[in-house]
C-alpha atoms as a PDB file:
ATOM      1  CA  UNK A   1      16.304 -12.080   8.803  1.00  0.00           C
ATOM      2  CA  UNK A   2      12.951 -13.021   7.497  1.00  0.00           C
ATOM      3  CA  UNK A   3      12.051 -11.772   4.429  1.00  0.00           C
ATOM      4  CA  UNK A   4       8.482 -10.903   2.592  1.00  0.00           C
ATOM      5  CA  UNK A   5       8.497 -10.121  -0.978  1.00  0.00           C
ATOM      6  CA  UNK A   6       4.919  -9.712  -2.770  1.00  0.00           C
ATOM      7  CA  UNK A   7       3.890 -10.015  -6.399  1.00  0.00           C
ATOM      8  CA  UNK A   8       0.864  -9.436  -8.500  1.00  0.00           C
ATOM      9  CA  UNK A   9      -0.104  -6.319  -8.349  1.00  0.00           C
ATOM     10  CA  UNK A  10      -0.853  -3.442 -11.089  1.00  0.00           C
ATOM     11  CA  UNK A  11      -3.477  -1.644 -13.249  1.00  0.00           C
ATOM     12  CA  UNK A  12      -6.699  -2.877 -13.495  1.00  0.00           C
ATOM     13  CA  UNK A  13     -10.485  -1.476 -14.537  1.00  0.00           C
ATOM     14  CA  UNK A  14     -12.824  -1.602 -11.988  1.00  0.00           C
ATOM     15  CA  UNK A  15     -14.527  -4.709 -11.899  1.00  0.00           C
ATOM     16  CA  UNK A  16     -11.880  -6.616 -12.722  1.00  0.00           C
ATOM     17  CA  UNK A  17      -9.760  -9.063 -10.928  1.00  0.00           C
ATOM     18  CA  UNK A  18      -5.783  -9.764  -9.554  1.00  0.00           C
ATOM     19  CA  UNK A  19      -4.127 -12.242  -7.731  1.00  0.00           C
ATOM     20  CA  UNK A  20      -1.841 -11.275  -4.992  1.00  0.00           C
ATOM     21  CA  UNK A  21       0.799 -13.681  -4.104  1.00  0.00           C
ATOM     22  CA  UNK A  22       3.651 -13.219  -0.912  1.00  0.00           C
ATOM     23  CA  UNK A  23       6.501 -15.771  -0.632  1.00  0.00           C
ATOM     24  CA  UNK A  24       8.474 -15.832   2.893  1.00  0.00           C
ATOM     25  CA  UNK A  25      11.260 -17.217   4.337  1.00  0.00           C
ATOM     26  CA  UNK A  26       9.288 -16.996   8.022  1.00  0.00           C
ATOM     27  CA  UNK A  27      10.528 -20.441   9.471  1.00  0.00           C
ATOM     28  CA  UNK A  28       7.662 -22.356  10.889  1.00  0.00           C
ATOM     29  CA  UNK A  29       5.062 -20.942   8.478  1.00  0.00           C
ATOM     30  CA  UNK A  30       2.370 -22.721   9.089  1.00  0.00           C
ATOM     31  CA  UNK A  31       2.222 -21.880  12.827  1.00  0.00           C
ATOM     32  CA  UNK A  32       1.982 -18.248  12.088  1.00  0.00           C
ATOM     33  CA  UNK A  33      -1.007 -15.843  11.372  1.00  0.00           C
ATOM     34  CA  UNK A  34      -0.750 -14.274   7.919  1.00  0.00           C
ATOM     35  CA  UNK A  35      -2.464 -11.347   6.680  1.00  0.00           C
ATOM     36  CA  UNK A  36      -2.851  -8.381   4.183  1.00  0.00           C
ATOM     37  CA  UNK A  37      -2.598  -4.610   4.577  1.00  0.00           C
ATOM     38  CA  UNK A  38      -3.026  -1.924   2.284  1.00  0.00           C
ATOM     39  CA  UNK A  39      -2.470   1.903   2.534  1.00  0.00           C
ATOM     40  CA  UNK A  40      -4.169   4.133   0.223  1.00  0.00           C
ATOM     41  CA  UNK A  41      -2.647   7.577  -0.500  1.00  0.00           C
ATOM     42  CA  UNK A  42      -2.892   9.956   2.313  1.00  0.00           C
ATOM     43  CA  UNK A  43      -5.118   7.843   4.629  1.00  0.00           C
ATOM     44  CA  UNK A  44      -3.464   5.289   7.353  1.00  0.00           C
ATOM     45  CA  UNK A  45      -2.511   1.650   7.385  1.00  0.00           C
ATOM     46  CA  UNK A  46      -5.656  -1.189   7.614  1.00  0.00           C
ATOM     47  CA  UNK A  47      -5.824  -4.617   7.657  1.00  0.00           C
ATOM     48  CA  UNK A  48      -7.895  -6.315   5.035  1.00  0.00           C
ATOM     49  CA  UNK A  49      -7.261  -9.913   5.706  1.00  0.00           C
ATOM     50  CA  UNK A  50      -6.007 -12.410   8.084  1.00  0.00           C
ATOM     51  CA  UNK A  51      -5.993 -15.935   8.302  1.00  0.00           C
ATOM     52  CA  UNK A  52      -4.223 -18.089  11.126  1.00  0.00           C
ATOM     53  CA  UNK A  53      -2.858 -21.505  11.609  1.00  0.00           C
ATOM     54  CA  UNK A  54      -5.923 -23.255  11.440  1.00  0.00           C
ATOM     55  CA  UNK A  55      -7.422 -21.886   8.417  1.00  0.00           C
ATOM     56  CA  UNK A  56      -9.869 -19.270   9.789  1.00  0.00           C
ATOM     57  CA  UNK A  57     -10.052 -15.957   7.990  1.00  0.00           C
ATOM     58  CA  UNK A  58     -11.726 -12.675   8.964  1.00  0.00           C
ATOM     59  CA  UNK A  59     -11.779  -9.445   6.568  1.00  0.00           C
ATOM     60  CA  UNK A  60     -12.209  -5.692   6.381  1.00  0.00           C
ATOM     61  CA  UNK A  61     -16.027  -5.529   6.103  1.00  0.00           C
ATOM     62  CA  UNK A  62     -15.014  -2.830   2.875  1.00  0.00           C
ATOM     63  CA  UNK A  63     -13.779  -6.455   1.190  1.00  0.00           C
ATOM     64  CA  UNK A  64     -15.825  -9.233   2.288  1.00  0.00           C
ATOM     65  CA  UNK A  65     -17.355 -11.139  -0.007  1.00  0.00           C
ATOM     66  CA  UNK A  66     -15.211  -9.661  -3.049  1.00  0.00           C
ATOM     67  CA  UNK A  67     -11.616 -10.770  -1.435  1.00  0.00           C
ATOM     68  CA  UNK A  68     -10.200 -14.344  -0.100  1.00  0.00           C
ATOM     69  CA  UNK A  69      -6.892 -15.021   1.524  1.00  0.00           C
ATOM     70  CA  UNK A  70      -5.718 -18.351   1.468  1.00  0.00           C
ATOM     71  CA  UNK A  71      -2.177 -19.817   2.274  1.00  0.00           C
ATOM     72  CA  UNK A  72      -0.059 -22.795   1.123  1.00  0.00           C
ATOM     73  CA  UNK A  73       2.024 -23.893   4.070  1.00  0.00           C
ATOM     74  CA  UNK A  74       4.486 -26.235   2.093  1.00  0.00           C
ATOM     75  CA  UNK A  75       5.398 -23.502   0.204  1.00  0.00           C
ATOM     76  CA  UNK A  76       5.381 -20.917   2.751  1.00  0.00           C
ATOM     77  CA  UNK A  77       3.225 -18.908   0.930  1.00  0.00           C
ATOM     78  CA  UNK A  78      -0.038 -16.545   1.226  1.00  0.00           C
ATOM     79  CA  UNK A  79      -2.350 -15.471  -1.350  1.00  0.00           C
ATOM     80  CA  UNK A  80      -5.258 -12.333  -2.000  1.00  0.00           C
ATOM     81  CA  UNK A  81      -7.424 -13.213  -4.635  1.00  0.00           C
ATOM     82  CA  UNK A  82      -9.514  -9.816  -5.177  1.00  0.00           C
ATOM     83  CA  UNK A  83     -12.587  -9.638  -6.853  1.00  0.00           C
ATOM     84  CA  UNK A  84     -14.882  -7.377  -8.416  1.00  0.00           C
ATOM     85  CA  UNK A  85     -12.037  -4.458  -7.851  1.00  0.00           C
ATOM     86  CA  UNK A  86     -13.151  -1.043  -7.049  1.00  0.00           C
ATOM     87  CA  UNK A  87     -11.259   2.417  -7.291  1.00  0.00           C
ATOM     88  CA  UNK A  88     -11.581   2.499  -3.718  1.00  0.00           C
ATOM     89  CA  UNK A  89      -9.340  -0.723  -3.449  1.00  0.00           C
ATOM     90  CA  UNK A  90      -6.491   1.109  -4.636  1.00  0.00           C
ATOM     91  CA  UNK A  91      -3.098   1.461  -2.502  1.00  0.00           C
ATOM     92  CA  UNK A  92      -0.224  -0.290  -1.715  1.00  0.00           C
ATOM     93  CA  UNK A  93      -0.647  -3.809  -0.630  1.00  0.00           C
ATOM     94  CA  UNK A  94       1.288  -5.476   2.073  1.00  0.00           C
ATOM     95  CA  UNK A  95       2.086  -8.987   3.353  1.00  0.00           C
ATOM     96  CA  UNK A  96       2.579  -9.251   6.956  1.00  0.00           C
ATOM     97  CA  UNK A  97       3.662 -12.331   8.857  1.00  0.00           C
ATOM     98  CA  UNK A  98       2.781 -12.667  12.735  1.00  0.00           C
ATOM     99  CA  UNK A  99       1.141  -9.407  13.189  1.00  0.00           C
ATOM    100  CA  UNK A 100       4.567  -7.123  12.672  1.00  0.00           C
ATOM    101  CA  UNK A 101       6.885  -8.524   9.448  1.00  0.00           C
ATOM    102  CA  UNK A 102       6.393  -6.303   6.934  1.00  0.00           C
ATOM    103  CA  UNK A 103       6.988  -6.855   3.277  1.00  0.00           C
ATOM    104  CA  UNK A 104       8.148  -4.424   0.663  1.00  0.00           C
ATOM    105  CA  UNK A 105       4.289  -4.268  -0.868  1.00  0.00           C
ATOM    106  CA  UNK A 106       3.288  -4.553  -4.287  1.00  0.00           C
ATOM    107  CA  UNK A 107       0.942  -1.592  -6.007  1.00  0.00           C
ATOM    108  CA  UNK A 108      -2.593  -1.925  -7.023  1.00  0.00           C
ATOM    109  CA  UNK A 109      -4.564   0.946  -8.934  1.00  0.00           C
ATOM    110  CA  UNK A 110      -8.204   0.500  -9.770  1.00  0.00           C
ATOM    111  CA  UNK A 111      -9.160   3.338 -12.396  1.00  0.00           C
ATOM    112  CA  UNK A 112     -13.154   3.818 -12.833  1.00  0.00           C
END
Protein backbone atom coordinates (compact mmCIF):
# COMPACT_ATOMS: atom_id res chain seq x y z
CA UNK A 1 0.00 0.00 0.00
CA UNK A 2 1.57 3.25 -0.88
CA UNK A 3 1.63 5.68 1.54
CA UNK A 4 1.75 9.79 1.53
CA UNK A 5 2.37 11.53 4.68
CA UNK A 6 2.90 15.51 4.49
CA UNK A 7 4.61 17.93 6.84
CA UNK A 8 5.06 21.61 7.23
CA UNK A 9 2.18 23.13 7.55
CA UNK A 10 0.61 25.67 10.27
CA UNK A 11 -0.07 29.32 11.27
CA UNK A 12 1.36 31.92 9.50
CA UNK A 13 0.70 35.99 8.89
CA UNK A 14 0.00 36.86 5.61
CA UNK A 15 2.94 37.56 3.77
CA UNK A 16 4.85 35.17 5.18
CA UNK A 17 6.30 31.96 4.04
CA UNK A 18 6.18 27.75 4.69
CA UNK A 19 7.68 24.92 3.28
CA UNK A 20 5.61 21.97 2.47
CA UNK A 21 7.33 18.72 2.34
CA UNK A 22 5.51 14.96 1.29
CA UNK A 23 7.59 11.76 1.72
CA UNK A 24 6.19 8.48 -0.19
CA UNK A 25 6.75 5.11 -0.40
CA UNK A 26 5.28 5.24 -4.32
CA UNK A 27 7.84 2.71 -5.91
CA UNK A 28 9.25 4.11 -9.06
CA UNK A 29 9.02 7.76 -7.97
CA UNK A 30 10.60 9.40 -10.33
CA UNK A 31 8.42 8.08 -13.20
CA UNK A 32 5.36 9.48 -11.63
CA UNK A 33 3.60 12.96 -11.81
CA UNK A 34 3.43 14.63 -8.40
CA UNK A 35 1.31 17.36 -7.37
CA UNK A 36 -0.47 19.50 -4.64
CA UNK A 37 -4.12 20.01 -3.71
CA UNK A 38 -5.71 22.03 -1.25
CA UNK A 39 -9.37 22.35 -0.03
CA UNK A 40 -10.45 25.37 1.68
CA UNK A 41 -13.46 25.19 4.05
CA UNK A 42 -16.70 24.73 2.35
CA UNK A 43 -15.48 25.14 -1.28
CA UNK A 44 -14.26 21.90 -3.44
CA UNK A 45 -10.97 20.19 -4.08
CA UNK A 46 -8.23 22.14 -6.68
CA UNK A 47 -5.07 21.44 -7.82
CA UNK A 48 -2.38 23.98 -7.22
CA UNK A 49 0.65 22.28 -8.53
CA UNK A 50 1.98 19.55 -10.59
CA UNK A 51 5.15 18.60 -11.81
CA UNK A 52 5.97 15.32 -13.88
CA UNK A 53 8.85 13.11 -14.62
CA UNK A 54 10.73 15.42 -16.53
CA UNK A 55 10.70 18.37 -14.40
CA UNK A 56 7.92 20.51 -15.95
CA UNK A 57 5.55 22.25 -13.58
CA UNK A 58 2.25 24.05 -14.23
CA UNK A 59 0.18 25.93 -11.33
CA UNK A 60 -3.19 27.28 -10.27
CA UNK A 61 -3.00 30.74 -11.89
CA UNK A 62 -4.34 31.93 -7.95
CA UNK A 63 -0.43 30.74 -7.05
CA UNK A 64 1.85 31.36 -9.79
CA UNK A 65 4.57 33.24 -9.25
CA UNK A 66 4.22 33.08 -5.27
CA UNK A 67 4.41 28.99 -5.13
CA UNK A 68 7.12 26.32 -6.58
CA UNK A 69 6.92 22.58 -6.46
CA UNK A 70 9.95 20.80 -6.83
CA UNK A 71 10.78 17.03 -6.17
CA UNK A 72 13.83 14.99 -5.07
CA UNK A 73 13.60 11.63 -6.77
CA UNK A 74 16.35 9.80 -4.63
CA UNK A 75 14.48 10.50 -1.82
CA UNK A 76 11.14 10.01 -3.13
CA UNK A 77 10.10 13.16 -2.12
CA UNK A 78 8.01 16.42 -3.27
CA UNK A 79 8.14 19.81 -2.00
CA UNK A 80 5.67 23.36 -1.98
CA UNK A 81 7.61 26.18 -1.17
CA UNK A 82 4.81 29.04 -0.75
CA UNK A 83 5.47 32.48 -0.86
CA UNK A 84 4.12 35.70 -0.05
CA UNK A 85 1.03 33.68 1.78
CA UNK A 86 -2.36 35.11 1.59
CA UNK A 87 -5.58 34.40 3.77
CA UNK A 88 -6.99 33.13 0.72
CA UNK A 89 -4.25 30.30 0.65
CA UNK A 90 -5.68 28.79 3.58
CA UNK A 91 -7.02 25.00 3.63
CA UNK A 92 -5.88 21.75 3.89
CA UNK A 93 -3.01 20.80 1.74
CA UNK A 94 -2.62 17.54 0.00
CA UNK A 95 0.09 15.44 -1.69
CA UNK A 96 -1.05 13.37 -4.46
CA UNK A 97 1.01 10.86 -6.40
CA UNK A 98 -0.09 9.84 -10.09
CA UNK A 99 -3.17 11.84 -10.30
CA UNK A 100 -5.30 9.64 -7.50
CA UNK A 101 -2.94 8.72 -4.14
CA UNK A 102 -4.01 10.78 -1.67
CA UNK A 103 -2.16 11.74 1.44
CA UNK A 104 -3.49 12.47 4.87
CA UNK A 105 -2.81 16.52 4.25
CA UNK A 106 -1.19 18.82 6.46
CA UNK A 107 -3.13 22.32 7.58
CA UNK A 108 -2.22 25.75 6.55
CA UNK A 109 -4.03 28.98 7.99
CA UNK A 110 -3.07 32.39 6.73
CA UNK A 111 -4.64 35.05 9.24
CA UNK A 112 -4.67 38.82 7.76
Amino acid sequence: QVQLVESGGGLVQAGGSLRLSCVTSLREFSINNMAWYRQAPGKQRELVARIIPSGTTNYAHSVEGRFTISRDNAKSMVYLQMNSLQPEDTGTYYCVAAGWIFGPGTQVTVSS
